[in-house]
C-alpha atoms as a PDB file:
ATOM      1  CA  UNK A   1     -56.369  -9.830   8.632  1.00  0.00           C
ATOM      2  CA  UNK A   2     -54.654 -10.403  12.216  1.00  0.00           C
ATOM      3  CA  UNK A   3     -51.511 -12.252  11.937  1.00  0.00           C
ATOM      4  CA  UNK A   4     -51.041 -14.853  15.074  1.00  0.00           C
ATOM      5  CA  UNK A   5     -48.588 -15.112  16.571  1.00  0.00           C
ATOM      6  CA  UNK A   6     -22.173  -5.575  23.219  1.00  0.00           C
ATOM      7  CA  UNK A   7     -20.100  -4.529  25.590  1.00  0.00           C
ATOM      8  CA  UNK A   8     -20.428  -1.907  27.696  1.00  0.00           C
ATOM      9  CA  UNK A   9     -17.191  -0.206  27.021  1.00  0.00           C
ATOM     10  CA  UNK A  10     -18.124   0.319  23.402  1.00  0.00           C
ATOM     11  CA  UNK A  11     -19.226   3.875  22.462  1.00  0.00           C
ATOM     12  CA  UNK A  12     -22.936   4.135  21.550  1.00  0.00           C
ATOM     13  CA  UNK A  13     -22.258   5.978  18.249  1.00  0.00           C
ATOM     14  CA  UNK A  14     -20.041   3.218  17.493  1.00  0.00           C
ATOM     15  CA  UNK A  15     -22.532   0.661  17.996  1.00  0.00           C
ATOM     16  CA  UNK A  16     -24.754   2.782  15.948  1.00  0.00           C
ATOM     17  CA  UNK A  17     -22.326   3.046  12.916  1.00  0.00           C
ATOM     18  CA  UNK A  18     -21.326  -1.065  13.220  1.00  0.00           C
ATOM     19  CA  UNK A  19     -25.381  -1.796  13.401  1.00  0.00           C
ATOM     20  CA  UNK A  20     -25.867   0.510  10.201  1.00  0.00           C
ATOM     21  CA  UNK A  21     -23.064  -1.000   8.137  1.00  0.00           C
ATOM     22  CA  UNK A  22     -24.164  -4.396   9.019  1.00  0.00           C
ATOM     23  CA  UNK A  23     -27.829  -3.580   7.818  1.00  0.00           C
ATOM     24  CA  UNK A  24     -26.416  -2.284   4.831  1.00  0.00           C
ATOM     25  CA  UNK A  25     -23.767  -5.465   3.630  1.00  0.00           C
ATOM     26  CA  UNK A  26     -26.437  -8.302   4.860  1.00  0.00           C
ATOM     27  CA  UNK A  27     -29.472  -6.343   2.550  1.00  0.00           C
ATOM     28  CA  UNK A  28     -27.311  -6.083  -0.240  1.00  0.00           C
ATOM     29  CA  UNK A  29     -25.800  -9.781   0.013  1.00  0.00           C
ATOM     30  CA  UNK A  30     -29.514 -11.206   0.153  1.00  0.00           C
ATOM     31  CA  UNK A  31     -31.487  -8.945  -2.399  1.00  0.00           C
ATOM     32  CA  UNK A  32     -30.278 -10.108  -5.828  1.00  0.00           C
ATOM     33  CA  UNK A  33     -32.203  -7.948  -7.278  1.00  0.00           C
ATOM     34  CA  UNK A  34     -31.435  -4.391  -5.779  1.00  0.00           C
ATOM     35  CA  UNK A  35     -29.855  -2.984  -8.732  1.00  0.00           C
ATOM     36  CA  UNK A  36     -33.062  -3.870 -11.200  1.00  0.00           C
ATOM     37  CA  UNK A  37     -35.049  -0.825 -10.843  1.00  0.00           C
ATOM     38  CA  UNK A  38     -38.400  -2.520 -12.258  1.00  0.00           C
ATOM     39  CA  UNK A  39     -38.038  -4.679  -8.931  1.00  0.00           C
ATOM     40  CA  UNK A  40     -37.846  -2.036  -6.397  1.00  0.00           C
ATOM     41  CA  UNK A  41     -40.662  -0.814  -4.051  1.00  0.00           C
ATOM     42  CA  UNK A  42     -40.133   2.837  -3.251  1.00  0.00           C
ATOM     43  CA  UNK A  43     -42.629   3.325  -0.397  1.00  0.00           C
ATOM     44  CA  UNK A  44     -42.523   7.315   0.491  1.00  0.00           C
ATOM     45  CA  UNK A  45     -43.727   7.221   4.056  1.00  0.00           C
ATOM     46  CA  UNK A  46     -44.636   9.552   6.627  1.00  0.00           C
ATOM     47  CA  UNK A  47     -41.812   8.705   8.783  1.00  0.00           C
ATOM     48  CA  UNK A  48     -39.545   9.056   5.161  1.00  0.00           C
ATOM     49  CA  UNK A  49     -38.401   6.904   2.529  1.00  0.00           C
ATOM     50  CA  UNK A  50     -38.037   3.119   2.278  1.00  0.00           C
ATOM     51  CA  UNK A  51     -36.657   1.204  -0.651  1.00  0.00           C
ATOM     52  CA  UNK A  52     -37.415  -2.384  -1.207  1.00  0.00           C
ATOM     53  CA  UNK A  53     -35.812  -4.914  -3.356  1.00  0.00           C
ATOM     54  CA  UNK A  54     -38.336  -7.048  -4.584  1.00  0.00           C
ATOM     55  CA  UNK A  55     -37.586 -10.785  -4.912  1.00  0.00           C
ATOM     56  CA  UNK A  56     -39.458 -12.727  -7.926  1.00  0.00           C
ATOM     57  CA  UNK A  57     -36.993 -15.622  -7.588  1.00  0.00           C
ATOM     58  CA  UNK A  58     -38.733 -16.370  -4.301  1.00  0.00           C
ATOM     59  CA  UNK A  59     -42.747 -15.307  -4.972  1.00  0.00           C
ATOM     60  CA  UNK A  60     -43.512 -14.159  -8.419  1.00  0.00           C
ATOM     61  CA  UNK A  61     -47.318 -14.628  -7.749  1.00  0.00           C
ATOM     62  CA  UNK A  62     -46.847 -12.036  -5.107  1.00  0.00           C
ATOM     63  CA  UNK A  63     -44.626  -9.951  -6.195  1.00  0.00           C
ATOM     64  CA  UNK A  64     -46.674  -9.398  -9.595  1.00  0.00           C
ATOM     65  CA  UNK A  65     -49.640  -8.776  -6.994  1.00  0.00           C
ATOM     66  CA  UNK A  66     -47.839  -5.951  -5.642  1.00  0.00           C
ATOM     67  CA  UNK A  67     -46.643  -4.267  -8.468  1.00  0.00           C
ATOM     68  CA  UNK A  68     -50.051  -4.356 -10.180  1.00  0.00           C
ATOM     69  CA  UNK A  69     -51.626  -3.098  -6.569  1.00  0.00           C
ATOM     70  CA  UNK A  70     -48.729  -0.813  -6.316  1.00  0.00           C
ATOM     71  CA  UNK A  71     -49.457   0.870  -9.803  1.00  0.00           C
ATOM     72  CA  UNK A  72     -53.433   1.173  -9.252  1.00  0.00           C
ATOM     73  CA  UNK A  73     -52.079   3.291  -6.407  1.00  0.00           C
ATOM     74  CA  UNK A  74     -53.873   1.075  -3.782  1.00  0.00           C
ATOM     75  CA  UNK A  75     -51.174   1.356  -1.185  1.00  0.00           C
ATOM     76  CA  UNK A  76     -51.131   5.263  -1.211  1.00  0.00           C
ATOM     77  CA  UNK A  77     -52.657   6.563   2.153  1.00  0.00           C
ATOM     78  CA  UNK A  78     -52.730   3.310   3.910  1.00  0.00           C
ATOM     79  CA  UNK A  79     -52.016   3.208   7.555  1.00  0.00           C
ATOM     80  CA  UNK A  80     -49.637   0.992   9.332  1.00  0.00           C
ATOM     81  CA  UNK A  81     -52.209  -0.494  11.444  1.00  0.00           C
ATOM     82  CA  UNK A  82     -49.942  -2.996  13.160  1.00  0.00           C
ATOM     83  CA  UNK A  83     -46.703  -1.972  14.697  1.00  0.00           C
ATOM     84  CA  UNK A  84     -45.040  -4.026  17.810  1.00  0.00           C
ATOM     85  CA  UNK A  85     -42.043  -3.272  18.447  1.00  0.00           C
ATOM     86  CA  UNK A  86     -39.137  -5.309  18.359  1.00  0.00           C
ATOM     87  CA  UNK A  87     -41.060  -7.355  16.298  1.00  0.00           C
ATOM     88  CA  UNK A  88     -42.974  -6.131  12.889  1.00  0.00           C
ATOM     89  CA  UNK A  89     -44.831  -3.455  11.048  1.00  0.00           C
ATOM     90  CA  UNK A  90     -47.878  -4.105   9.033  1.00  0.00           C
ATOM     91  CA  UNK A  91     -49.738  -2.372   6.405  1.00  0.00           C
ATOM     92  CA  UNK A  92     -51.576  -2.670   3.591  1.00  0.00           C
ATOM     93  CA  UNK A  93     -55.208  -3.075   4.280  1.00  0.00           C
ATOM     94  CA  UNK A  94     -57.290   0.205   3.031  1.00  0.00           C
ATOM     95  CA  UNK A  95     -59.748  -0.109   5.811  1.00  0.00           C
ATOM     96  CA  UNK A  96     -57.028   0.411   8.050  1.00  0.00           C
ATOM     97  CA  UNK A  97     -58.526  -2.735  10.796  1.00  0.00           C
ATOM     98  CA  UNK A  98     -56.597  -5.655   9.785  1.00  0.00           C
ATOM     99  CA  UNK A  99     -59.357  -7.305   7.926  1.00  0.00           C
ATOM    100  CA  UNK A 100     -59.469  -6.099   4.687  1.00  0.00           C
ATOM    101  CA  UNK A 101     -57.734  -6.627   1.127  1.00  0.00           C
ATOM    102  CA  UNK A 102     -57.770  -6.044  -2.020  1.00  0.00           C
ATOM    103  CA  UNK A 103     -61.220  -7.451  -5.185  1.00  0.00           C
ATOM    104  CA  UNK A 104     -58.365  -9.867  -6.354  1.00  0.00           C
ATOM    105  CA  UNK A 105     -58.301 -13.455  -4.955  1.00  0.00           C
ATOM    106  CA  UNK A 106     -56.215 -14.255  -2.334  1.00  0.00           C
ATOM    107  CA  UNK A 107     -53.107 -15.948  -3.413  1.00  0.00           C
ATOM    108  CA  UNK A 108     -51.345 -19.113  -2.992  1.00  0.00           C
ATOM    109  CA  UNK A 109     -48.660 -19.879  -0.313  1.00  0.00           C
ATOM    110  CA  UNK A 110     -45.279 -19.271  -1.900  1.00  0.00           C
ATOM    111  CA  UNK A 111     -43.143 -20.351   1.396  1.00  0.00           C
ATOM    112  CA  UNK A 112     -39.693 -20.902   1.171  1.00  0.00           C
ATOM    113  CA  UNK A 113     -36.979 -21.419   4.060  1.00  0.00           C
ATOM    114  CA  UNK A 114     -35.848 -17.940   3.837  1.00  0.00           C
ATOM    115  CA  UNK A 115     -34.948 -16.145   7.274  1.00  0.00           C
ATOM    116  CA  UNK A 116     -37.106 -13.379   8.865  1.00  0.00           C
ATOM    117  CA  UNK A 117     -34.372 -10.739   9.920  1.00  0.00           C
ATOM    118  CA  UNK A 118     -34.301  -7.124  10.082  1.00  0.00           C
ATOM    119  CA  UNK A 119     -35.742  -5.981   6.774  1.00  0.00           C
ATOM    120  CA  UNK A 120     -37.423  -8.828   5.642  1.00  0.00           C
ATOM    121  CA  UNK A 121     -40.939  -8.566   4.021  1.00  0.00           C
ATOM    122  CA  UNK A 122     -43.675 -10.807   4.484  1.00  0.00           C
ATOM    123  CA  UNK A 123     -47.375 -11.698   3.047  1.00  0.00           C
ATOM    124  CA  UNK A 124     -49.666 -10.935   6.182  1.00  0.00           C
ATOM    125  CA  UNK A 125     -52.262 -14.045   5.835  1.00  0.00           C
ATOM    126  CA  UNK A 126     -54.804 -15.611   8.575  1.00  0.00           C
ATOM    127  CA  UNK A 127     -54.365 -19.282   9.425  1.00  0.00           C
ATOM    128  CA  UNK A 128     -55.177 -20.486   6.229  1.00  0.00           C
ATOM    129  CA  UNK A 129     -52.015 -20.653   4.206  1.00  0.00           C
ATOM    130  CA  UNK A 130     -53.475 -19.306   1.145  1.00  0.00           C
ATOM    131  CA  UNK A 131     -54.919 -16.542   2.016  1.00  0.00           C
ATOM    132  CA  UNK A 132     -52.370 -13.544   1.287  1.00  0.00           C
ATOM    133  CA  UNK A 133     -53.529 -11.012  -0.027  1.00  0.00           C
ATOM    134  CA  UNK A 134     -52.452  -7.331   0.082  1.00  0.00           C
ATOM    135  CA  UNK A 135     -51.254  -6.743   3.563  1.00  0.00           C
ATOM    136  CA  UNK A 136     -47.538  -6.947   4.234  1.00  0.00           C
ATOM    137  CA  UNK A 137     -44.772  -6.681   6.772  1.00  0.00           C
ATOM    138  CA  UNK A 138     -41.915  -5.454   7.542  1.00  0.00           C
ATOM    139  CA  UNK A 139     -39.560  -6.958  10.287  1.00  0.00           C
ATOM    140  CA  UNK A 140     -37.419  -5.572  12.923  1.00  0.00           C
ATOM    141  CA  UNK A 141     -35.880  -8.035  14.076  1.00  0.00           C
ATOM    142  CA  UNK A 142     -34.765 -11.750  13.331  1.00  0.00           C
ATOM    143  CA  UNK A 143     -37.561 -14.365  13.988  1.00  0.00           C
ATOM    144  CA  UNK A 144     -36.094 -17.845  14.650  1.00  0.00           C
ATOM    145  CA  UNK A 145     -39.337 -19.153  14.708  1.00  0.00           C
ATOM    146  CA  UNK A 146     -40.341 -18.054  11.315  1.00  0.00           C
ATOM    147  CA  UNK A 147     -40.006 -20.282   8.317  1.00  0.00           C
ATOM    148  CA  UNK A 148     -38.263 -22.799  10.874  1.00  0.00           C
ATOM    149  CA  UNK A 149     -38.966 -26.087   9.366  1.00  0.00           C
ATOM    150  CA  UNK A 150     -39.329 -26.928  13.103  1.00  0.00           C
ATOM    151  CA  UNK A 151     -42.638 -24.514  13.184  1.00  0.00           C
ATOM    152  CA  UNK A 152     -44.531 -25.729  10.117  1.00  0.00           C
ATOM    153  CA  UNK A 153     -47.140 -23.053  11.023  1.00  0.00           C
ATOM    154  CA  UNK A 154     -45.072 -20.362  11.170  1.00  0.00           C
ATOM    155  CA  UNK A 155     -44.141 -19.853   7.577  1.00  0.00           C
ATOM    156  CA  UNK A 156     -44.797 -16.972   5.473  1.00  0.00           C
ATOM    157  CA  UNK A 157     -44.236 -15.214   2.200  1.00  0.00           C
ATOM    158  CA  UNK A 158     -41.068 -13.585   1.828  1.00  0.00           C
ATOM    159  CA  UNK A 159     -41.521 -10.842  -1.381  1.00  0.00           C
ATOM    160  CA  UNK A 160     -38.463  -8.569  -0.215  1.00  0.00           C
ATOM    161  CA  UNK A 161     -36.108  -6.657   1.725  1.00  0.00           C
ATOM    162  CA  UNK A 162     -35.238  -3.847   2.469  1.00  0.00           C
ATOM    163  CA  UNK A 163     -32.389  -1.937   0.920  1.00  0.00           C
ATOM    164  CA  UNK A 164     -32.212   1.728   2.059  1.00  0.00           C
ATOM    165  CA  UNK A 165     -34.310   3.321   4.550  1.00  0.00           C
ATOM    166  CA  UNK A 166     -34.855   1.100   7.429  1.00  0.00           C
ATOM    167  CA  UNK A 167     -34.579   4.029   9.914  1.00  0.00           C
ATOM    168  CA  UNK A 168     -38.202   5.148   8.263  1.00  0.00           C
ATOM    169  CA  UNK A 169     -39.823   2.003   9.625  1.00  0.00           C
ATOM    170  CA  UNK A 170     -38.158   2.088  12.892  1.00  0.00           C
ATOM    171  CA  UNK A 171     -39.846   5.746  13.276  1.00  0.00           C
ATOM    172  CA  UNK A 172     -43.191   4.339  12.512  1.00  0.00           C
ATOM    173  CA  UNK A 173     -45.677   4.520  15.306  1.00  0.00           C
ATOM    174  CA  UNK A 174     -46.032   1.586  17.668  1.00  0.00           C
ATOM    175  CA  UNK A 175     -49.617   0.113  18.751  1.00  0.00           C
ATOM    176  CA  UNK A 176     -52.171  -2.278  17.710  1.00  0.00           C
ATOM    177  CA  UNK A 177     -53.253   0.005  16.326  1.00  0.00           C
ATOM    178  CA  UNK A 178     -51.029   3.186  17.294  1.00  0.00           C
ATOM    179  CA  UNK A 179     -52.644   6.358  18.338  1.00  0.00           C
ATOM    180  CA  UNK A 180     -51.629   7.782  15.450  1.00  0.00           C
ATOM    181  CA  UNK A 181     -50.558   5.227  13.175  1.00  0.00           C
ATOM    182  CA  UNK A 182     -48.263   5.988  10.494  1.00  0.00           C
ATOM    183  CA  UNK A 183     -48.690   5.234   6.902  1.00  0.00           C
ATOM    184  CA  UNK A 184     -47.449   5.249   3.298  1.00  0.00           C
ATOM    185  CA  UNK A 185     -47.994   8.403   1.535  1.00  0.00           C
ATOM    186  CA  UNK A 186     -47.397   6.984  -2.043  1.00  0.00           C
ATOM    187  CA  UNK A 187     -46.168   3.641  -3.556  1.00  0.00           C
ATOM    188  CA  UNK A 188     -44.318   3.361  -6.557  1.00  0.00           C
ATOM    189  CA  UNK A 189     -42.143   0.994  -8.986  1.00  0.00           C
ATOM    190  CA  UNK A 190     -39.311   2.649  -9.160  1.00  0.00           C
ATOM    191  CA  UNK A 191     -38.546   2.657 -12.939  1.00  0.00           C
ATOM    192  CA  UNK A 192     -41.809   4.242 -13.295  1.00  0.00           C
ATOM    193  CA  UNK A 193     -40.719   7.445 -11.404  1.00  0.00           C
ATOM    194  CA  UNK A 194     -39.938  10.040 -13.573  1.00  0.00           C
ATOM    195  CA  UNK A 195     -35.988  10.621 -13.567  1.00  0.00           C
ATOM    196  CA  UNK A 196     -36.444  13.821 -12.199  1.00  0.00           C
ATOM    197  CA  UNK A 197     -38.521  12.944  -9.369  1.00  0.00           C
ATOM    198  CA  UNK A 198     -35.875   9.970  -8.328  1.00  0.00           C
END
């Protein structure tokens, strides 16, 4: 499934440390549900480890599609077969083109006017609303034209956002697809890791 669509003087570790901090206060304001561990993604990839807050108040068709997908283990060894930079990564299609899914139906449109920033996941779907299904991405950047009432066909599932690892998606491969695209190694709920494996 194809998708359409500070001052010089300041140090750059500072930036760095100001950008980080920033990440990490704006994630936690927005993802009311980062301390519920039976609503966070744990996606071990090869580029490391990304946490992500699932968000049920927003989607709970889709985010009870990717739990059950997540615990079948269907996301384990999928590529990242979409990665432009600046803007998005995408994932989750096992044939690793774009055009596949999952057997289960596609699902409705849960759209809502929530902002695509840095973080932010999204249901990959074609030009038919509806038609989510098991791809996903994860932004970059903030999209103004995304979910702008202004753009009624730019909306788009939001599921989640990150909470902890970011810097593992920014180390993913670019390309459409990339040479050597990276991918998720496992998928997991994370209250059904074993404590010791946390």
């Amino acid at each position: 499934m194809r998708m359409s669509f500070f001052s010089r003087t300041v140090p750059a570790m500072a930036l760095a440390i100001v950008a980080a901090l920033s990440f990490s206060k704006s994630a936690s304001a927005q993802a009311p549900f980062a301390d519920d561990t039976s609503n966070i993604l744990v996606l071990e990839l090869s580029t490391g480890t990304v946490e992500i807050a699932l968000r049920p108040d927003l989607a709970p068709l889709h985010v009870e599609r990717i739990k059950k997908l997540t615990r079948e283990n269907f996301y384990d060894g999928v590529i990242f077969h979409r990665v432009i930079d600046g803007f998005m990564a995408q994932t989750g299609d096992p044939q690793g083109t774009g055009q596949g899914g999952s057997s289960y139906p596609d699902l409705p449109a849960e759209f809502t006017e929530t902002k695509f920033r840095r973080g932010t996941i999204g249901a990959a779907r074609t030009a038919d609303p509806n038609s989510a299904n098991s791809q996903f991405f994860i932004m970059f950047n903030l999209a103004r034209h995304m979910n702008n009432p202004r753009n009624p066909s730019g909306f788009y599932t939001v599921w989640g956002e990150v909470i902890s690892g970011m810097d593992a998606v920014d180390k993913l491969p670019k390309g459409e697809p990339p040479a050597e695209p990276g991918k998720i190694i496992t998928a997991r709920i994370k209250s059904d890791i074993a404590p010791a494996a946390q």
